[in-house]
Structure formats: C-alpha cells, structure tokens
C-alpha atoms as a PDB file:
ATOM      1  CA  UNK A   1     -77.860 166.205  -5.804  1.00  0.00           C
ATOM      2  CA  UNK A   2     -76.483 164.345  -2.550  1.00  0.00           C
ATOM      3  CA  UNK A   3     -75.001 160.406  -3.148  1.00  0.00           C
ATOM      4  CA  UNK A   4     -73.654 158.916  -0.136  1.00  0.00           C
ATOM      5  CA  UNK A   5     -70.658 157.226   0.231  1.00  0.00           C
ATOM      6  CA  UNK A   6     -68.749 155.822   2.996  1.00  0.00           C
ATOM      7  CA  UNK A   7     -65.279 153.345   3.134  1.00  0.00           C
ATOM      8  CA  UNK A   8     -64.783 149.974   2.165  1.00  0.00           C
ATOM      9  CA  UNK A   9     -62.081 147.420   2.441  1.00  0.00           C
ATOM     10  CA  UNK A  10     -61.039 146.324  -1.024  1.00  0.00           C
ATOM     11  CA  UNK A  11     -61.247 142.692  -1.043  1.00  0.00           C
ATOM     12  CA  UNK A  12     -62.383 140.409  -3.782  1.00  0.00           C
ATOM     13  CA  UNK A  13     -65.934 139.344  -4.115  1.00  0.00           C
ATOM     14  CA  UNK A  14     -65.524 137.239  -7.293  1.00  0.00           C
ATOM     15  CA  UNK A  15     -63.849 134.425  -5.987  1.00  0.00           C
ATOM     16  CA  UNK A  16     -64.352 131.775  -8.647  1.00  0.00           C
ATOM     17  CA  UNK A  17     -63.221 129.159  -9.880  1.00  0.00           C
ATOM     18  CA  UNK A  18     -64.415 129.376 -13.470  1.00  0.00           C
ATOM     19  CA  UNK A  19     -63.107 131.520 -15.965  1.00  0.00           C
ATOM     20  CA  UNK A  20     -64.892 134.686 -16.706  1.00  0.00           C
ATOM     21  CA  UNK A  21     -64.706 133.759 -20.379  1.00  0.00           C
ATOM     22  CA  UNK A  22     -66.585 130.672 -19.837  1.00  0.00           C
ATOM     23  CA  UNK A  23     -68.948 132.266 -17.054  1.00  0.00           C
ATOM     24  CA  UNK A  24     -69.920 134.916 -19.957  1.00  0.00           C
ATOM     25  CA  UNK A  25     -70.817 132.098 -22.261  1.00  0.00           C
ATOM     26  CA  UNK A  26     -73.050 130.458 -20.425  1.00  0.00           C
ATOM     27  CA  UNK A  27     -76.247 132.532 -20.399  1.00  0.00           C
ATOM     28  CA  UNK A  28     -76.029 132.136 -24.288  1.00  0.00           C
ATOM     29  CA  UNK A  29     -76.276 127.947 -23.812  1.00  0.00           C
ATOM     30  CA  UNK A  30     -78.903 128.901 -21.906  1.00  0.00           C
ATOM     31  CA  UNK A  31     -80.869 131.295 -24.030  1.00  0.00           C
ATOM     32  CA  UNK A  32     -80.072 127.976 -26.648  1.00  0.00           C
ATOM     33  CA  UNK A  33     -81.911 125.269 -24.319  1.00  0.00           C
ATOM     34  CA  UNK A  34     -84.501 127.110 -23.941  1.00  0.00           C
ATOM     35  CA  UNK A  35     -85.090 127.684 -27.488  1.00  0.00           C
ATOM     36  CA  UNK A  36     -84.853 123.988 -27.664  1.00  0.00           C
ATOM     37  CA  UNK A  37     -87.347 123.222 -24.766  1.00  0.00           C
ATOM     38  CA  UNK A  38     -89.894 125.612 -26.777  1.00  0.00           C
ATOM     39  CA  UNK A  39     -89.075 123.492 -29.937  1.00  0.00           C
ATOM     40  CA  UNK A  40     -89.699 120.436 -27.568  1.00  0.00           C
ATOM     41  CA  UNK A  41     -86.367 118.934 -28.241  1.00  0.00           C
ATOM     42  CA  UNK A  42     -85.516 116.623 -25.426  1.00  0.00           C
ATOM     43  CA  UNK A  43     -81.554 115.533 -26.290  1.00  0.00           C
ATOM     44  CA  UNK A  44     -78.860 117.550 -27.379  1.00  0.00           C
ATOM     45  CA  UNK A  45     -75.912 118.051 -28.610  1.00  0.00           C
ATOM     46  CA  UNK A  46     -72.637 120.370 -29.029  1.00  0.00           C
ATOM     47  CA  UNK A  47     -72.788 120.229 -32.501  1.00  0.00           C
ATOM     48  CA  UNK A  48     -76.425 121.279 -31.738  1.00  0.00           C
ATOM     49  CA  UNK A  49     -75.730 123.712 -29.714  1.00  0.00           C
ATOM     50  CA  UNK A  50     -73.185 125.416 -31.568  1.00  0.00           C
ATOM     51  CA  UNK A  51     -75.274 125.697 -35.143  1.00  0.00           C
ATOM     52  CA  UNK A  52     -77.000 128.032 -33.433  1.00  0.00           C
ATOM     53  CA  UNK A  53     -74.226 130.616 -31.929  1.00  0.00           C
ATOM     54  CA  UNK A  54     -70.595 131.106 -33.309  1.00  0.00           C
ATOM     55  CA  UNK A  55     -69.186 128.925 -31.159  1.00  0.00           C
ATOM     56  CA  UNK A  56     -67.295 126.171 -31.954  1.00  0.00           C
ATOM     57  CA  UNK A  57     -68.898 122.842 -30.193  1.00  0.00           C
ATOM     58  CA  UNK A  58     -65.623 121.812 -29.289  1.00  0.00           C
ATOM     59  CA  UNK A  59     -65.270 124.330 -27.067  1.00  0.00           C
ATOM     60  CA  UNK A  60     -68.830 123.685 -26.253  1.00  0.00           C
ATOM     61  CA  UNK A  61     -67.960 120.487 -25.506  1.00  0.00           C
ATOM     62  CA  UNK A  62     -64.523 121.767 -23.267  1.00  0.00           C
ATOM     63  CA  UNK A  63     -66.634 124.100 -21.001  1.00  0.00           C
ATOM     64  CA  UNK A  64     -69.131 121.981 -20.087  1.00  0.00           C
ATOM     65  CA  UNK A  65     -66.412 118.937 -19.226  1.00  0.00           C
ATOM     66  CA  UNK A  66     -64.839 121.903 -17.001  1.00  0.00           C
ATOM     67  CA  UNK A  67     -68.208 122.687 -15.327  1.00  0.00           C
ATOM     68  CA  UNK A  68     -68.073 118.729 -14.637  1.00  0.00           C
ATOM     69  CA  UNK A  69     -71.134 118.589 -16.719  1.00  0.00           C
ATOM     70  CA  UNK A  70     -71.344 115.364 -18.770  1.00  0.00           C
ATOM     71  CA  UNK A  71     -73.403 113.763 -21.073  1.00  0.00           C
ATOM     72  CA  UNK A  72     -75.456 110.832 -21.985  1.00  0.00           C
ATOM     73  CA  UNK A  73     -73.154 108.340 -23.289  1.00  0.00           C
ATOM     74  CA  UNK A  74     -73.367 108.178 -27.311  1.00  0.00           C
ATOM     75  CA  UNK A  75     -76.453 110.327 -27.054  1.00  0.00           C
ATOM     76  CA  UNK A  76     -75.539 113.645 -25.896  1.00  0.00           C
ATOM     77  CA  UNK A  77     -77.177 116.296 -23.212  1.00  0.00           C
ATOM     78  CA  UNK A  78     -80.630 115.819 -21.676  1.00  0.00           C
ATOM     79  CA  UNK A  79     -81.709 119.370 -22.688  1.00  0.00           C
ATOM     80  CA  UNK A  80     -83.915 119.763 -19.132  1.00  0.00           C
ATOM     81  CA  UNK A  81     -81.410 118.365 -17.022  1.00  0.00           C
ATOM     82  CA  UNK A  82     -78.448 120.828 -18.588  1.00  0.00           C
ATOM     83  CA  UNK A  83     -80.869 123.692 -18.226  1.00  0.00           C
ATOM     84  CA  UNK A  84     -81.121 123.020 -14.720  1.00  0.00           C
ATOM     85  CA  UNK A  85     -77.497 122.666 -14.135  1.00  0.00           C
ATOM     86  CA  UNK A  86     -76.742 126.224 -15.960  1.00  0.00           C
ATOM     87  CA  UNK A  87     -79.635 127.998 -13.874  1.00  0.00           C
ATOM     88  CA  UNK A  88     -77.460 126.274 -10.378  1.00  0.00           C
ATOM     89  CA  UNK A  89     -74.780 127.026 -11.304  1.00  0.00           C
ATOM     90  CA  UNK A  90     -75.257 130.365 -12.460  1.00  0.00           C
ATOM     91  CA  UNK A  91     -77.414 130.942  -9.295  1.00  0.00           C
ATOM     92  CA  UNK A  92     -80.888 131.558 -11.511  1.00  0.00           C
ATOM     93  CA  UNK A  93     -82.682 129.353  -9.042  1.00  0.00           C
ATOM     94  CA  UNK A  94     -82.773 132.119  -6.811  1.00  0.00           C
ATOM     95  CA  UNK A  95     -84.468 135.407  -6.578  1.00  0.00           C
ATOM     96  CA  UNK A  96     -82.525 138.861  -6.582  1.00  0.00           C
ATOM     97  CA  UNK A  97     -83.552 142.252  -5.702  1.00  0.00           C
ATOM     98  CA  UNK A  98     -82.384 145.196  -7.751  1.00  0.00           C
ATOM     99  CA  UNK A  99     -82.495 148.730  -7.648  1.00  0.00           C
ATOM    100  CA  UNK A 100     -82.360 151.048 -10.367  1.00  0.00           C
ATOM    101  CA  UNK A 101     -80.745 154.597 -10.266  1.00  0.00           C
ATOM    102  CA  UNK A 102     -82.219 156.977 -12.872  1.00  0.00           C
ATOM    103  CA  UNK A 103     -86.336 157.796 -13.156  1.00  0.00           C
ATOM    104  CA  UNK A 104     -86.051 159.620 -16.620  1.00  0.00           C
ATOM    105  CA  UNK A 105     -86.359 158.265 -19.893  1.00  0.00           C
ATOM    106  CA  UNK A 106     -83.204 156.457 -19.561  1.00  0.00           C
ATOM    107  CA  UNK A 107     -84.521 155.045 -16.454  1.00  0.00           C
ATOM    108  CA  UNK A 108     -88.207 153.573 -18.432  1.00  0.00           C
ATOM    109  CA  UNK A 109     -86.270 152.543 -21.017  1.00  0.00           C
ATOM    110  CA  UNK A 110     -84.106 150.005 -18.390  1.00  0.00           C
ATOM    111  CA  UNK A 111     -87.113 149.389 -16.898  1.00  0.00           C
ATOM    112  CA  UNK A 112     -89.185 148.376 -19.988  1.00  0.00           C
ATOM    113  CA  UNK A 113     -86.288 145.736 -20.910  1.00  0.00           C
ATOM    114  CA  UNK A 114     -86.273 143.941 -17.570  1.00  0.00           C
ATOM    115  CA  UNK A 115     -89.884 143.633 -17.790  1.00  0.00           C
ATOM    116  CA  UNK A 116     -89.584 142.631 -21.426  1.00  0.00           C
ATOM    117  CA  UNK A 117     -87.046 139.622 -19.909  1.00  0.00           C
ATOM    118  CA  UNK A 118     -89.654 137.920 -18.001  1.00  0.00           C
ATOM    119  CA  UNK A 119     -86.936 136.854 -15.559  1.00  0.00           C
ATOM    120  CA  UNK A 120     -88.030 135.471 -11.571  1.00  0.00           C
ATOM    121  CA  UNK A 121     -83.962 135.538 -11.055  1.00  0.00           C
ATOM    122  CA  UNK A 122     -84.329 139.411 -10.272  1.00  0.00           C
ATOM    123  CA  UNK A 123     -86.676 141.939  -9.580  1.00  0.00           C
ATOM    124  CA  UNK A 124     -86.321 145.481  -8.664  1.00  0.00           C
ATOM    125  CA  UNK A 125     -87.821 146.215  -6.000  1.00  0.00           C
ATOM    126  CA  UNK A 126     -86.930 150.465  -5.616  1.00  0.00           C
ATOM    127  CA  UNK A 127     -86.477 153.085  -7.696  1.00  0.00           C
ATOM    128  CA  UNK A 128     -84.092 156.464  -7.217  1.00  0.00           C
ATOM    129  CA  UNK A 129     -82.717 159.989  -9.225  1.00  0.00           C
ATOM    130  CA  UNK A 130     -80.322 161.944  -7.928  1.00  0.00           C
ATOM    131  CA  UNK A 131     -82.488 164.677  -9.356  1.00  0.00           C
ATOM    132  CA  UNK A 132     -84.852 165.898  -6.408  1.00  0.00           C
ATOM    133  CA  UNK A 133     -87.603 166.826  -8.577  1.00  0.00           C
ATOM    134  CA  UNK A 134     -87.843 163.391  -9.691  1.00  0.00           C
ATOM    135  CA  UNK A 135     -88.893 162.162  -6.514  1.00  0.00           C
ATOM    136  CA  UNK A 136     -92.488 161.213  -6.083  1.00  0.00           C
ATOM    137  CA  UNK A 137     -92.805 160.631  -9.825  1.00  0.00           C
ATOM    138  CA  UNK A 138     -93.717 156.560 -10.843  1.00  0.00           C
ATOM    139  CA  UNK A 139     -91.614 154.287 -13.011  1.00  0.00           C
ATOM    140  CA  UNK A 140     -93.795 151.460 -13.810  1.00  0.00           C
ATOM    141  CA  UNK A 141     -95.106 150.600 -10.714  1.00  0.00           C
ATOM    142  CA  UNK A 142     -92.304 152.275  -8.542  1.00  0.00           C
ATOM    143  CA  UNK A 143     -92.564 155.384  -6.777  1.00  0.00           C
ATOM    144  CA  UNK A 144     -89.179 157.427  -7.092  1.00  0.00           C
ATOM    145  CA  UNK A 145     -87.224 157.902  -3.890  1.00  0.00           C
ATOM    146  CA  UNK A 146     -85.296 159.987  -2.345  1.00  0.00           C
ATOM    147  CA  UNK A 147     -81.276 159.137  -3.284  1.00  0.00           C
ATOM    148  CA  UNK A 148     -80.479 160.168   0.740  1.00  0.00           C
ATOM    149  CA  UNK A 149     -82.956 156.529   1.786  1.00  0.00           C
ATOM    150  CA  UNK A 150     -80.883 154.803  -0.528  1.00  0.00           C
ATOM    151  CA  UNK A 151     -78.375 153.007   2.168  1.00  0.00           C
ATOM    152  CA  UNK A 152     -81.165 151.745   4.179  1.00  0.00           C
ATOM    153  CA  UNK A 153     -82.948 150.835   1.218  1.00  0.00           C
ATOM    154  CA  UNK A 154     -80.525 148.624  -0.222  1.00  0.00           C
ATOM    155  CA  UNK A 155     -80.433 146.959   3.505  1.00  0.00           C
ATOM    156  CA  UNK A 156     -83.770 146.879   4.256  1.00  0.00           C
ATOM    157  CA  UNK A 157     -84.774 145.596   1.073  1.00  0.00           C
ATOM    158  CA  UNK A 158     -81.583 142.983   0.688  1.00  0.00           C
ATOM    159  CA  UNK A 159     -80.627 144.390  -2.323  1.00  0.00           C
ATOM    160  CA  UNK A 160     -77.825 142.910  -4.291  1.00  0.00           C
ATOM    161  CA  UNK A 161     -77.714 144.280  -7.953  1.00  0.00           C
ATOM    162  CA  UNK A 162     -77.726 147.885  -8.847  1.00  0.00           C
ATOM    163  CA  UNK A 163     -79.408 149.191 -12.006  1.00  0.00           C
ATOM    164  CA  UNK A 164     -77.574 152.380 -13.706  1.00  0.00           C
ATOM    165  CA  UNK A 165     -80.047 154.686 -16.156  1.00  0.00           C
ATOM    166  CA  UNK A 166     -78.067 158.078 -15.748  1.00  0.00           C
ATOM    167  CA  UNK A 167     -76.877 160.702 -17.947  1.00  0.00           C
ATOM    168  CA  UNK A 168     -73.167 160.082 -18.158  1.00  0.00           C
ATOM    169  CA  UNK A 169     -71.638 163.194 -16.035  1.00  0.00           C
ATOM    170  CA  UNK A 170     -73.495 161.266 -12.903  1.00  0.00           C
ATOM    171  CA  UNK A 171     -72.350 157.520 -13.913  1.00  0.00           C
ATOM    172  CA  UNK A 172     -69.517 157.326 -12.477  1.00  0.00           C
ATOM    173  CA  UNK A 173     -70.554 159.193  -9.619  1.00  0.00           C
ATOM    174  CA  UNK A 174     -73.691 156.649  -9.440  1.00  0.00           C
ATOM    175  CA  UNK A 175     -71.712 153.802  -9.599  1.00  0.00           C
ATOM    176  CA  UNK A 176     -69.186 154.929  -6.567  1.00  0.00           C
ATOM    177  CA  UNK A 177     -71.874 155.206  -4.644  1.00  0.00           C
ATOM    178  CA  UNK A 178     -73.183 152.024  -5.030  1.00  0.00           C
ATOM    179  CA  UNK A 179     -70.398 150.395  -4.240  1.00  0.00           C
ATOM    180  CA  UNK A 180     -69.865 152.669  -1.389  1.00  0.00           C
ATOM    181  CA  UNK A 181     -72.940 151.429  -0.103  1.00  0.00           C
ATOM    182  CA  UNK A 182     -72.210 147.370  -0.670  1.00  0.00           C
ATOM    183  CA  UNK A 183     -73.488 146.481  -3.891  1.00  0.00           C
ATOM    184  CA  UNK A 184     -70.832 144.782  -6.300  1.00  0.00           C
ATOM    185  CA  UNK A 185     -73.079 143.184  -9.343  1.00  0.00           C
ATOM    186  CA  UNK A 186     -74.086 146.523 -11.447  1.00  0.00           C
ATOM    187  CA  UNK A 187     -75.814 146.910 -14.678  1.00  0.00           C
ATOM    188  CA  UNK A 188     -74.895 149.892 -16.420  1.00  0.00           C
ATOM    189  CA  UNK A 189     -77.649 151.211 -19.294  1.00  0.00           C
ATOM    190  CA  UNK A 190     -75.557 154.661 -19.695  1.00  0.00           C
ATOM    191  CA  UNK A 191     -73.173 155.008 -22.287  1.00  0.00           C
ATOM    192  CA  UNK A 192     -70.264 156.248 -20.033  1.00  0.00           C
ATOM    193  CA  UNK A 193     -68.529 153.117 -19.204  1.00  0.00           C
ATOM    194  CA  UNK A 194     -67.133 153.581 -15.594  1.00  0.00           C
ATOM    195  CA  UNK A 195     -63.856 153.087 -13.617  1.00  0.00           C
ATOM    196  CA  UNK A 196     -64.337 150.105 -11.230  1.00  0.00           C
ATOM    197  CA  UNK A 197     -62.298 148.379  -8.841  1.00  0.00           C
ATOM    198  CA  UNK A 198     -61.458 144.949  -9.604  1.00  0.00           C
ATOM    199  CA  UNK A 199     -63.619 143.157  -6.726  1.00  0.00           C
ATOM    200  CA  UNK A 200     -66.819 144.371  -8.988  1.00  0.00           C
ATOM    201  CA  UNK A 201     -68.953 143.105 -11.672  1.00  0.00           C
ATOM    202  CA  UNK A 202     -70.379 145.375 -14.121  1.00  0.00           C
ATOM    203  CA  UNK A 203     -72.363 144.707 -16.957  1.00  0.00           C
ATOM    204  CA  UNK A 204     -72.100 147.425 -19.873  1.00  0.00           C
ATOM    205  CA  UNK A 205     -75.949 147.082 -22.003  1.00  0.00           C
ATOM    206  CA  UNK A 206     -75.653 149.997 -24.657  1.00  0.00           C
ATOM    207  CA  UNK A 207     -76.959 148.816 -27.517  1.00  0.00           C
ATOM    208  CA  UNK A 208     -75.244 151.793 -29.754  1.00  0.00           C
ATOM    209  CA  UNK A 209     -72.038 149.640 -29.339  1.00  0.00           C
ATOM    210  CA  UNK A 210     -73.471 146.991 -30.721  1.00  0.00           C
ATOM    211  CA  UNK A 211     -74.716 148.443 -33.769  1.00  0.00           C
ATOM    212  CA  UNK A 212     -71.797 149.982 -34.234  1.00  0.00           C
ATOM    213  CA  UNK A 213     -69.535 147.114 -34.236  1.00  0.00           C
ATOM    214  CA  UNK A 214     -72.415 145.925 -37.009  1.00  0.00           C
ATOM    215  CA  UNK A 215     -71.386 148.612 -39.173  1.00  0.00           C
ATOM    216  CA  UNK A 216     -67.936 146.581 -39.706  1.00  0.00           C
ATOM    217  CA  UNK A 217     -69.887 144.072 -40.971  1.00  0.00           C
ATOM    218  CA  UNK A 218     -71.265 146.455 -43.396  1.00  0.00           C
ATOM    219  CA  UNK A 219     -68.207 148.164 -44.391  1.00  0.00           C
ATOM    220  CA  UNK A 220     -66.390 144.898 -45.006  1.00  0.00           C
ATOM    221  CA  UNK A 221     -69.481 143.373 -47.342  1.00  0.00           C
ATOM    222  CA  UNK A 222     -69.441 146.711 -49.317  1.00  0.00           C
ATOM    223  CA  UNK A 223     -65.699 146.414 -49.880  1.00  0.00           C
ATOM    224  CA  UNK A 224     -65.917 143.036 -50.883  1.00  0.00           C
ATOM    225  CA  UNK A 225     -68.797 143.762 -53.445  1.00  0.00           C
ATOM    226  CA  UNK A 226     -66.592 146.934 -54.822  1.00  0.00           C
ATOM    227  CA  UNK A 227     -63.578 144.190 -55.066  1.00  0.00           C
ATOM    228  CA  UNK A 228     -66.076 142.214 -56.155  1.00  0.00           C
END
C-alpha cells in the first residue's frame, strides 16, 4: 500500500463568521423546509419549525436573526424563499466533486447512501483502495484507481471533499493523506474517528454511534417502568 503525502502550511481554512453550532443546525431547517415544500406549505414559522426537531424555536428564531434572515412581518418565513437562503448560504447552489477512498464493502455501502441522498451539491467523481488488488474492480459506476494517481486526480478533477470507507488501521493514514494532498472537507464512514488538525472539517457518519446513544433511551425507559 503506497499513500502520498507531501507538506503543508497550517493555516485555517474555516474562516467563518458563524458559529459551528449554528452552521451544524442548519441542514436540519433544511431537511424541515423541504418536508414542508412536499406538504405544499408556503409560510412558516419557528414554532413550526421547531415541532418538528428538538429545538427550541426561540433559538430558531435567534439563528436565523444572526444569519440576517428575517421574516414576513406578523406572518412568519416564506418557506421557498428561506430554503433558498439556507442552500446560499450553505453553498448547496453549487456543485462539488468528491472522491471516495475505500472500494470494499465499506466503500458500496458509502456509496449506496450518497446515491440514496439524491443530492446535485456533490458528486463523486473517482474512486480509490489502497489495496492494489482492488484496482480495476467497479463501485457503482466507478472504476477503482490506482491510490499513486490520486494527487493528480484530485487536481485534475477539482476535487474538494474526500470520502473515507476504510478499515480503521488505514483511517488515519487515509485521512493524512488527503490532507496532504489539499483536501480539507472529509467524510469519514469508518468507525476510527481520526486526529485532525484544526484548519479541517470532518464529518464522522457511523451509524453504530447513533444507535448506541439510543440504547440510553432504552435503559432510562426500562428504569423508569421498574421504578414505575
């Protein structure tokens, strides 16, 4: 197995001015409008808004005010128009290529739930394993590469997010080398969470942690019932 690396500055990529705690809310309000637009629900609300996730809509109500987003006097939000504003702001009115790192059954499964997302934000556009005899094999419609193209890959094909699907004694190893090779906005689909510096994004999907924080849930209602 060869992964390239070479030297970067560290520098910060995230400059932002919003909060990462509101930043991470946001795809949910989105997720909400469109379950509205589908419902055919043209105005909405905070209070809305909030009966459908566990937020409260006065914070709802504070991190759209900070986005400068306001609404329709004494009617509330023009469900199209604050869809819109989201997808700007959020930079889902433009197209991203992606490239995912792992070809075996880790590597289908990432694939399969991209597809299943239906998203035109990204696509991924080329597909590697660090394991040679992976190469030539297809994932969906992606013929496995050889990890040595990957640097001229990613520049040839302007890619900006990199997909993880690796057993975890490699993730770490994947991830350096992404970085190494100018991609800051990963998604990581292995259960190894890895080190990062502070200048990159990294998106942990295993969904083992979430069903295991579910189990509290559990726990807690079976207590109650022996109190009970």
């Amino acid at each position: 197995m060869v992964l390239m690396t070479k030297n970067i500055a560290k520098q910060s990529y995230l400059n932002s001015d919003i909060p990462r705690v509101i930043l991470d809310r946001l795809p949910i309000y989105l997720r909400i409008l469109s379950q509205l637009q589908q419902e055919e629900i043209k105005i909405t609300s905070s209070n809305k808004i909030s009966q459908y996730v566990p937020i409260e809509s006065s914070q709802i109500r504070k991190d759209l005010t900070y986005l400068g987003i306001n609404g329709i006097n004494g009617k509330g939000y023009s469900v199209k128009t604050l869809k819109q504003s989201l997808q700007k702001l959020l930079g889902l009115d433009a197209s991203w290529n992606a490239v995912l790192i792992g070809g075996s059954t880790l590597g289908r499964s990432a694939m399969e739930f991209m597809k299943q997302k239906k998203s035109q934000t990204y696509r991924i556009v080329a597909a590697f394993d660090p394991n040679t005899r992976m190469i030539g094999k297809k994932i969906s419609n992606l013929k496995i590469q050889n990890i040595k193209d990957l640097q001229r890959t990613i520049k040839t094909r302007n890619i900006k997010i990199g997909i993880i699907a690796t057993p975890n004694n490699i993730t770490q190893l994947v991830a350096d080398t992404l970085i190494a090779n100018d991609l800051y906005y990963l998604v990581n689909f292995s259960s190894f969470t890895p080190k990062i510096p502070d200048y990159v994004i990294v998106k942990n999907l295993d969904p083992g942690l979430e069903i295991e924080s579910m189990t509290y849930y559990l726990r807690q209602r079976r207590l109650n019932r022996i109190a009970g």
